[in-house]
Every structure is written in structure tokens, then in C-alpha cells.
Protein backbone atom coordinates (compact mmCIF):
# COMPACT_ATOMS: atom_id res chain seq x y z
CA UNK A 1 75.72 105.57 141.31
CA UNK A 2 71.99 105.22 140.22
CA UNK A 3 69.12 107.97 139.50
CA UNK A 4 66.49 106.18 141.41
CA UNK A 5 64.37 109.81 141.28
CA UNK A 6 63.04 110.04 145.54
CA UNK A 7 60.95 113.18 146.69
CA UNK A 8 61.31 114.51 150.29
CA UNK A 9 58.35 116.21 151.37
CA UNK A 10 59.38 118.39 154.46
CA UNK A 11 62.94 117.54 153.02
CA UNK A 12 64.23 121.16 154.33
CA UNK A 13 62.60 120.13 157.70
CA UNK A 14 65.40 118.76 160.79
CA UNK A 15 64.99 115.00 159.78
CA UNK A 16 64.37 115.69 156.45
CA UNK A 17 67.72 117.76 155.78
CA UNK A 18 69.72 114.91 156.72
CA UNK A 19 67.74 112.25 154.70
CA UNK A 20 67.99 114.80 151.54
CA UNK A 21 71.93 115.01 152.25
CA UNK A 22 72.33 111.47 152.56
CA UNK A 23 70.55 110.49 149.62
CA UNK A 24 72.50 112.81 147.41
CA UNK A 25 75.75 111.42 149.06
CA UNK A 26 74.46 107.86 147.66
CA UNK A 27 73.42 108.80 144.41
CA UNK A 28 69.59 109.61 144.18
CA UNK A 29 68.07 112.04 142.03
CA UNK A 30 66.82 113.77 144.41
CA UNK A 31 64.14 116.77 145.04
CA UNK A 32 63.29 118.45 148.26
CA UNK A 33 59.76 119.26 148.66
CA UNK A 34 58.74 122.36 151.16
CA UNK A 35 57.33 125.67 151.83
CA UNK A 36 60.30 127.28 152.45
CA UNK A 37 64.17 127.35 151.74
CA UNK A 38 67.09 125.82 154.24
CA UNK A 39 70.52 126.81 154.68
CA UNK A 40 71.39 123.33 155.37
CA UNK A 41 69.71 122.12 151.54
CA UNK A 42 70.69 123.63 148.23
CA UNK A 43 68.74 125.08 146.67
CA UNK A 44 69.66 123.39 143.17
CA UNK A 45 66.97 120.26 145.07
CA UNK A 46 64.49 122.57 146.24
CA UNK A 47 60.92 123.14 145.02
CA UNK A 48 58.38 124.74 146.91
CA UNK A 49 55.29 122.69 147.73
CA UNK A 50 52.63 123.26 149.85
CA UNK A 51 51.33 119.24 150.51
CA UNK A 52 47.69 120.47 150.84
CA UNK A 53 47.65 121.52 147.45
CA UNK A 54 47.11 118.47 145.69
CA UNK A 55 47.35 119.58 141.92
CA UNK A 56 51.49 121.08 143.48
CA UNK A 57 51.87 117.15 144.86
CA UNK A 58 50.83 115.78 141.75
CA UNK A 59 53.30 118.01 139.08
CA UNK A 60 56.40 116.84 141.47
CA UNK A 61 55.54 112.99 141.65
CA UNK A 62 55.90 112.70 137.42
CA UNK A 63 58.53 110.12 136.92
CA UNK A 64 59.25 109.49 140.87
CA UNK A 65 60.44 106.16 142.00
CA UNK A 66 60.35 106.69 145.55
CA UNK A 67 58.50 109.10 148.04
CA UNK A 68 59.28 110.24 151.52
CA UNK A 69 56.55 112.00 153.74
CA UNK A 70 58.53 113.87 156.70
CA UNK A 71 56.19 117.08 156.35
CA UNK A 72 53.25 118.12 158.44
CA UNK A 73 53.41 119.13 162.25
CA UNK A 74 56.33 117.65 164.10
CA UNK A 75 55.85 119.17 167.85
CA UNK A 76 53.47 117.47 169.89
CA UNK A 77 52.64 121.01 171.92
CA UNK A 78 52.11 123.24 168.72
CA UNK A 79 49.77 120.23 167.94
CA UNK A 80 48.10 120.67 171.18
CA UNK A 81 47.92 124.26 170.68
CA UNK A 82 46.52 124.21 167.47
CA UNK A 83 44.67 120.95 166.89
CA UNK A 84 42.34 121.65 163.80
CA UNK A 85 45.65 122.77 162.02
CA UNK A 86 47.58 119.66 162.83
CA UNK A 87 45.07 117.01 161.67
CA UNK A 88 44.73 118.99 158.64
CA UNK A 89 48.26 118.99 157.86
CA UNK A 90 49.24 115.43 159.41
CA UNK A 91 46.24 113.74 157.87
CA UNK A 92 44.88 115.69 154.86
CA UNK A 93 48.54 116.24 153.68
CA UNK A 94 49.22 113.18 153.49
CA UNK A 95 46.36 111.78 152.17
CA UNK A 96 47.20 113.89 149.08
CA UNK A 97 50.68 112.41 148.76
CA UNK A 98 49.33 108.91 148.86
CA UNK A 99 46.68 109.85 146.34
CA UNK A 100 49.41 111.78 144.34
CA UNK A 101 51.68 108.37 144.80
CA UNK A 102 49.09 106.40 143.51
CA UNK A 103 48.29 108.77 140.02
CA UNK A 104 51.89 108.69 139.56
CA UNK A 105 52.49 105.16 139.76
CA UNK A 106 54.86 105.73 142.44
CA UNK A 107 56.61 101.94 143.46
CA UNK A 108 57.24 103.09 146.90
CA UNK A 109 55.93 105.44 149.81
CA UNK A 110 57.57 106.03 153.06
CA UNK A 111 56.06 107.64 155.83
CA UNK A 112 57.64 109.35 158.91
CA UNK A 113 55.13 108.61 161.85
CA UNK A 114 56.40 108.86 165.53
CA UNK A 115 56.36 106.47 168.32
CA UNK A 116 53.25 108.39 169.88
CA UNK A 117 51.79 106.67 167.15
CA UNK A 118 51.74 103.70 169.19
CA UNK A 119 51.10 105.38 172.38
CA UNK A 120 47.76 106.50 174.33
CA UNK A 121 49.65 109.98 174.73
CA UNK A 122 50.61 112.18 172.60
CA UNK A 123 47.03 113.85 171.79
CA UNK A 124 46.37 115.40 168.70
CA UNK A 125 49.93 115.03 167.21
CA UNK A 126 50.00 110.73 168.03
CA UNK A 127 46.28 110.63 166.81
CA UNK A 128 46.93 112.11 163.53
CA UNK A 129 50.23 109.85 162.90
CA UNK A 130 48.01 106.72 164.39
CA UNK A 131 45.13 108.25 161.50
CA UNK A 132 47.71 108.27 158.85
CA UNK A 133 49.46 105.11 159.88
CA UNK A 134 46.18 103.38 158.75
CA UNK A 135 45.38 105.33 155.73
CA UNK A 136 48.74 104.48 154.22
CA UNK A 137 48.43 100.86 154.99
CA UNK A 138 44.43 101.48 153.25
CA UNK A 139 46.12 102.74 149.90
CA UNK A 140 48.50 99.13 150.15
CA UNK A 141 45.22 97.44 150.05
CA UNK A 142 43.23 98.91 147.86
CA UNK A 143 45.53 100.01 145.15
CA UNK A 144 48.58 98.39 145.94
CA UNK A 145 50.91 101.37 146.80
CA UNK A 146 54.27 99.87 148.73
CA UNK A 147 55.02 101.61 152.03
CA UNK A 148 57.30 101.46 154.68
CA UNK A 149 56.12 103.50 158.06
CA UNK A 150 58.80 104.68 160.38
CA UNK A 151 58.02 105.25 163.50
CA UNK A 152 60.78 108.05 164.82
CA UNK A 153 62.11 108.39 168.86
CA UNK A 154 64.30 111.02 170.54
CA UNK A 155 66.25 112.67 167.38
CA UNK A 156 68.96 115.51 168.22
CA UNK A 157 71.43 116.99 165.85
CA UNK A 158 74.05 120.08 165.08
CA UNK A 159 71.69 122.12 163.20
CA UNK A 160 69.12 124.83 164.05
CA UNK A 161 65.40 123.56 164.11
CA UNK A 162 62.57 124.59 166.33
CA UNK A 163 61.58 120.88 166.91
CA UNK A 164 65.48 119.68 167.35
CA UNK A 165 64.96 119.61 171.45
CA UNK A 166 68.83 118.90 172.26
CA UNK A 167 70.26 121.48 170.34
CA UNK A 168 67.50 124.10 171.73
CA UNK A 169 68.52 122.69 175.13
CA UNK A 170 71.96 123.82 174.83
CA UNK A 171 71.70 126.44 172.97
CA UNK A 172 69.27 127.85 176.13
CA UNK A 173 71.45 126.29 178.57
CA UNK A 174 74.48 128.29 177.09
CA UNK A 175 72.61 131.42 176.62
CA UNK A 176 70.85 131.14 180.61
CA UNK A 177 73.24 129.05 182.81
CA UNK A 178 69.92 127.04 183.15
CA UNK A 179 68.01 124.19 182.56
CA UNK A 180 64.46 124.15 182.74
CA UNK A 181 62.25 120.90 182.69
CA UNK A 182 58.80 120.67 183.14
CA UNK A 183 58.60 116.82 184.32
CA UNK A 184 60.21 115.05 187.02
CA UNK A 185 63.45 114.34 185.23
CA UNK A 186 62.88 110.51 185.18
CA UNK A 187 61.58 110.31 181.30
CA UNK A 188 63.20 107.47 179.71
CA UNK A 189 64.44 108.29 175.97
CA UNK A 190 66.42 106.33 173.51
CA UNK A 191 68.18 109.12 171.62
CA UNK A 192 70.07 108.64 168.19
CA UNK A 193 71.54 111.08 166.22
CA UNK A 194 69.91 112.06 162.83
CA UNK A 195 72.79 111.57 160.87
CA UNK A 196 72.40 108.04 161.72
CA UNK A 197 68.57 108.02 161.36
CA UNK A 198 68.82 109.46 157.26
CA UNK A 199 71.27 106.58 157.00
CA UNK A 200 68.98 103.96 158.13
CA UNK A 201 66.02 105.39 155.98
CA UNK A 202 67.63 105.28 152.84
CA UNK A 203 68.78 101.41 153.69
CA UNK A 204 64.89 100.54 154.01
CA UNK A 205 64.32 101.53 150.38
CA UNK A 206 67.45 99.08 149.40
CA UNK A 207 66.07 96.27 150.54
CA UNK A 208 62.79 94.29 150.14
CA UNK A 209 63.01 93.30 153.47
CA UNK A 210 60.91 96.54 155.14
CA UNK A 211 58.29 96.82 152.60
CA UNK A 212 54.56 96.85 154.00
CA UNK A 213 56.62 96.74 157.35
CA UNK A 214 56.74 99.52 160.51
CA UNK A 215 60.18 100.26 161.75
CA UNK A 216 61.16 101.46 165.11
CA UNK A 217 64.09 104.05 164.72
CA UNK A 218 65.39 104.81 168.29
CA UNK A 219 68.80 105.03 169.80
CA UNK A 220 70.63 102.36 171.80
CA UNK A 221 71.65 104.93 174.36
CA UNK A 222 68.94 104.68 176.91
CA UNK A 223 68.82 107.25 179.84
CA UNK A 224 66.77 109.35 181.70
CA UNK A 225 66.37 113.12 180.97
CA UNK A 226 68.06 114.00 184.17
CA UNK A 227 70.95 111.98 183.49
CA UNK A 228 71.39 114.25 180.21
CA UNK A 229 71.06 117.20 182.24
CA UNK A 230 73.43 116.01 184.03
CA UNK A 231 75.91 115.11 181.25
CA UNK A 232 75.28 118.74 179.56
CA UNK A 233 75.96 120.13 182.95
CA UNK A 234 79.38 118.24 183.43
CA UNK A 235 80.84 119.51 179.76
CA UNK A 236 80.10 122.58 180.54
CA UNK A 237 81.69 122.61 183.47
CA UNK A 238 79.24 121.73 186.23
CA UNK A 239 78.16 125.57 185.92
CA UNK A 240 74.24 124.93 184.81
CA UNK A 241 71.43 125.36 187.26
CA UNK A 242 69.17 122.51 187.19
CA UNK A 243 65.50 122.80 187.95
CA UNK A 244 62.57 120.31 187.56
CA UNK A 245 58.90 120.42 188.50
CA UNK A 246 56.50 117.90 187.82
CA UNK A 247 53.17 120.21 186.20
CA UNK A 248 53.08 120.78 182.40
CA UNK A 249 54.39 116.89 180.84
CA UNK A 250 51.61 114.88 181.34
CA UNK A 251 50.85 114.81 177.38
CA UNK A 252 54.51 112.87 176.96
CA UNK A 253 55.40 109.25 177.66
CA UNK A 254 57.63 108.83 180.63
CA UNK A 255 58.90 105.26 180.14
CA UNK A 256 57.76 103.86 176.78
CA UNK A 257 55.22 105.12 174.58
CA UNK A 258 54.31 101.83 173.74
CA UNK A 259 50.61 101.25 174.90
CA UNK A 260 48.94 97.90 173.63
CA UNK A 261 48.09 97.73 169.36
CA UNK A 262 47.43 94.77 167.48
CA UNK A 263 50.52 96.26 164.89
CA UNK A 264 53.79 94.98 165.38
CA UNK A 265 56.75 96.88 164.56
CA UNK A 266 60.49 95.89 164.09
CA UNK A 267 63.09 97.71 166.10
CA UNK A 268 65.97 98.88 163.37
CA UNK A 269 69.50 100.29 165.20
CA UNK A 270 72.23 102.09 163.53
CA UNK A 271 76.49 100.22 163.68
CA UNK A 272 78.15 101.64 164.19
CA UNK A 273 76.44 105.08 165.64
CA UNK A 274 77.68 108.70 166.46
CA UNK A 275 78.20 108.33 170.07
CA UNK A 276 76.09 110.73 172.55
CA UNK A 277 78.76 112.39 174.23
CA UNK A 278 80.61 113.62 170.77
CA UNK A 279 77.06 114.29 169.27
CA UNK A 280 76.65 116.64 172.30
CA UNK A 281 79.93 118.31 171.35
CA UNK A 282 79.10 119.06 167.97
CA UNK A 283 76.20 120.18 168.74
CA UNK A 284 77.84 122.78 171.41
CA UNK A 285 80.19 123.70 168.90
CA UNK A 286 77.39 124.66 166.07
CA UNK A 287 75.76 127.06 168.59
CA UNK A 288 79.83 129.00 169.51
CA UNK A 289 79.88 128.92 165.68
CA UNK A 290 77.02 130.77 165.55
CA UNK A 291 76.88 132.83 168.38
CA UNK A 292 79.18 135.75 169.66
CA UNK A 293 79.21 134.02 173.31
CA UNK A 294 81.92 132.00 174.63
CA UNK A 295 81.11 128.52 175.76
């Protein structure tokens, strides 16, 4: 046990649950940093914290060792939709961390970019990670601030969020006896559970190794969208109706949002891993849990 003091802004968020749950089951001193309260955080680690109000950063960075950014907009289409909004919160809000992080003495700042960061789609949402990317390697050189950027792929989990897309998947899928997809199916994604993403994020601020680095968290299970269709479809008894068109996902990667950037990044991959299949149970089984419908 240590109490290494970490602060999780958007730590009542999806990713940001896990991370806060994991880092209390190794130890940290931990505080969760958002606007609102979660059912899957207690509220003993909660403080609410708006990140664009700088003097509310600063007060919860005194005597922090460590700092994790997963606030700010984490849909690409509500970033479409509202544009001004996201930069302001993607950007500005973290701006004021890092300048927070730097008052504070702060020895180490992680940030939790996306792999449209790398990518020439992704619109507003990838711009404003790509903008923030380089701001929080600017505060390395300039005042010296550690950081470790992790760039985050196809993330699913059991619990409730608006941006968890598997879970809202099945959770539709149960409630309609459809799936709807508005590409061709083909989309290439490398899921990993979130369970096993909070675990590899708190091994990055164990080890020297990932400092001033940018880390690649994906899954190892490669497939197409359709072939998860498919493979929701089969445990639930082949009794989904499947339908794809090909007219509102032209703002997503289809292959590999990897388009050419000086940057290089390191690939890191979670052994052992929560397999897709069971993850897709659990997941199932949250929603029966929670719903008075019978899978």
C-alpha cells in the first residue's frame, strides 16, 4: 500500500470509473474530479469540479502527486453537433489542468486523447485531442511538467454510459430486436474492455518507462463491426434484425485512424485480457439486471 495522492478529472465518466476503482484497489489516495455524482464511484472520492473553472482545478491539485485528464467531450457526434462547446471543453479545460499541474508542482500529468488524434477524421472531437496533444507536450518543454498521453480505441464495458457504444448496442438490440448501423458494416475496431484499460493506466504511472511517451491502448481482438453484429446476434439467439446503410459514418475511420504524423506512439496490450465473448455476457447481464425484460 502507498498514498501516492492521483486526481481523476472526469473520474465519474465510463473510462474514468474504472481507472478511479482500480486505483483505489492498488492503494492510491485517490479523488474523483466531476460535475456530477456516479453510482458506480463513492461518493467518499468525489468532489465536484467544473475543469473550466480554473481557481476549482487549482484548490484540488494541493499536495497531488499524480493527475489524470479523462474529462471534456468524449463523443465524436455531440462534438460535431456542438463544436464551439467541444474545443472549449477539450482544449480550454485542459489547458487549465496543465496550468493548475504546473502551480501545484504536480510530478506527473496524464492525458486521455483518442486515436482520432492521429487521424484526418474525426473533426472537431480529433482536432481538439490533436490541439491538446501538443499543448501538453508545450508545458514538458517549457516548464518541465511529466506527461504520459494515451491515445484510447474501441472501449466497451458493463456499466451505463452514453458514450459506452457496446453496452448501448445491446441494450437497444434487447429492447428493439434490431440493430441499426449507419456504415457499411466493414469498420475495423480493436476493442478491449475497460477493466483492462484502468489496469494498464495505472501501470504507466509505475514505471519510468512511458514518461514524455504516447501510448496506444487498443484491444488485440480485431474484427469488423459486422462480425460483432453478428456475434451479438448469435447469443441472443440469432433473433436480431440486422440492417446497414452506408450514409451518415463518413466522420469515423473505417480501417485505421492512423493518417501520417511525425509522432510516434507505442502500442501497450493488456495479459492476460477479459475475453470479448464473456465481456459481451456481462454486459447482457447488467442490462436484465436492470431492466424488467427478459433476455
Amino acid at each position: 500500500m502507498h498514498n501516492r495522492k492521483v486526481v481523476v478529472f472526469g473520474g465519474n465518466g465510463f473510462l474514468g470509473s474504472y481507472l478511479v476503482e482500480e486505483l483505489i484497489a492498488q492503494g492510491y489516495d485517490v479523488i474523483s474530479a466531476d460535475l456530477k455524482e456516479s453510482k458506480y464511484v463513492d461518493n467518499k472520492y468525489f468532489r465536484e469540479c467544473d475543469i473550466l473553472d480554473i481557481d476549482s482545478v487549482n484548490k484540488l491539485l494541493q499536495g497531488v502527486e499524480i493527475v489524470y485528464n479523462l474529462a471534456g467531450y468524449a463523443s465524436l457526434d455531440d462534438s460535431i453537433s456542438n463544436p464551439m462547446q467541444a474545443i472549449e471543453l477539450n482544449v480550454m479545460g485542459n489547458l487549465n489542468i496543465l496550468e493548475a499541474c504546473t502551480e501545484n508542482n504536480v510530478k506527473r500529468f496524464v492525458y486521455a486523447s483518442s486515436a482520432y488524434a492521429m487521424s484526418d477524421k474525426g473533426s472537431f472531437y480529433g482536432i481538439s485531442k490533436l490541439t491538446s496533444e501538443k499543448i501538453t507536450e508545450e508545458y514538458y518543454k517549457k516548464f518541465g511538467l511529466e506527461f504520459t498521453i494515451v491515445r484510447y480505441g474501441s472501449v466497451y464495458g458493463e456499466r451505463d454510459y452514453q458514450n459506452n457504444y457496446i453496452y448501448n448496442l445491446l441494450k437497444k438490440s434487447v429492447a428493439t430486436g434490431e440493430i441499426n448501423h449507419s456504415g457499411d458494416g466493414e469498420e475495423i475496431r480493436e476493442y478491449i474492455h475497460a477493466a483492462d484499460v484502468a489496469k494498464l493506466a495505472v501501470d504507466i504511472i509505475k514505471s519510468d518507462e512511458f514518461i514524455n511517451e504516447h501510448i496506444i491502448l487498443t484491444g488485440v481482438e480485431r474484427m469488423q463491426r459486422k462480425e460483432l453484429f453478428a456475434m451479438v446476434n448469435e447469443i441472443l439467439g440469432d433473433k436480431l434484425t440486422i440492417k446497414l446503410s452506408d450514409d451518415g459514418y463518413h466522420d469515423h475511420y473505417k480501417t485505421t485512424p492512423y493518417s501520417f504524423h511525425p509522432t510516434r506512439s507505442k502500442k501497450l496490450v493488456a495479459n492476460p485480457y477479459i475475453d470479448m465473448g464473456q465481456g459481451l455476457i456481462e454486459c447482457l447481464k447488467d442490462i436484465e439486471a436492470n431492466s424488467s425484460e427478459t433476455i
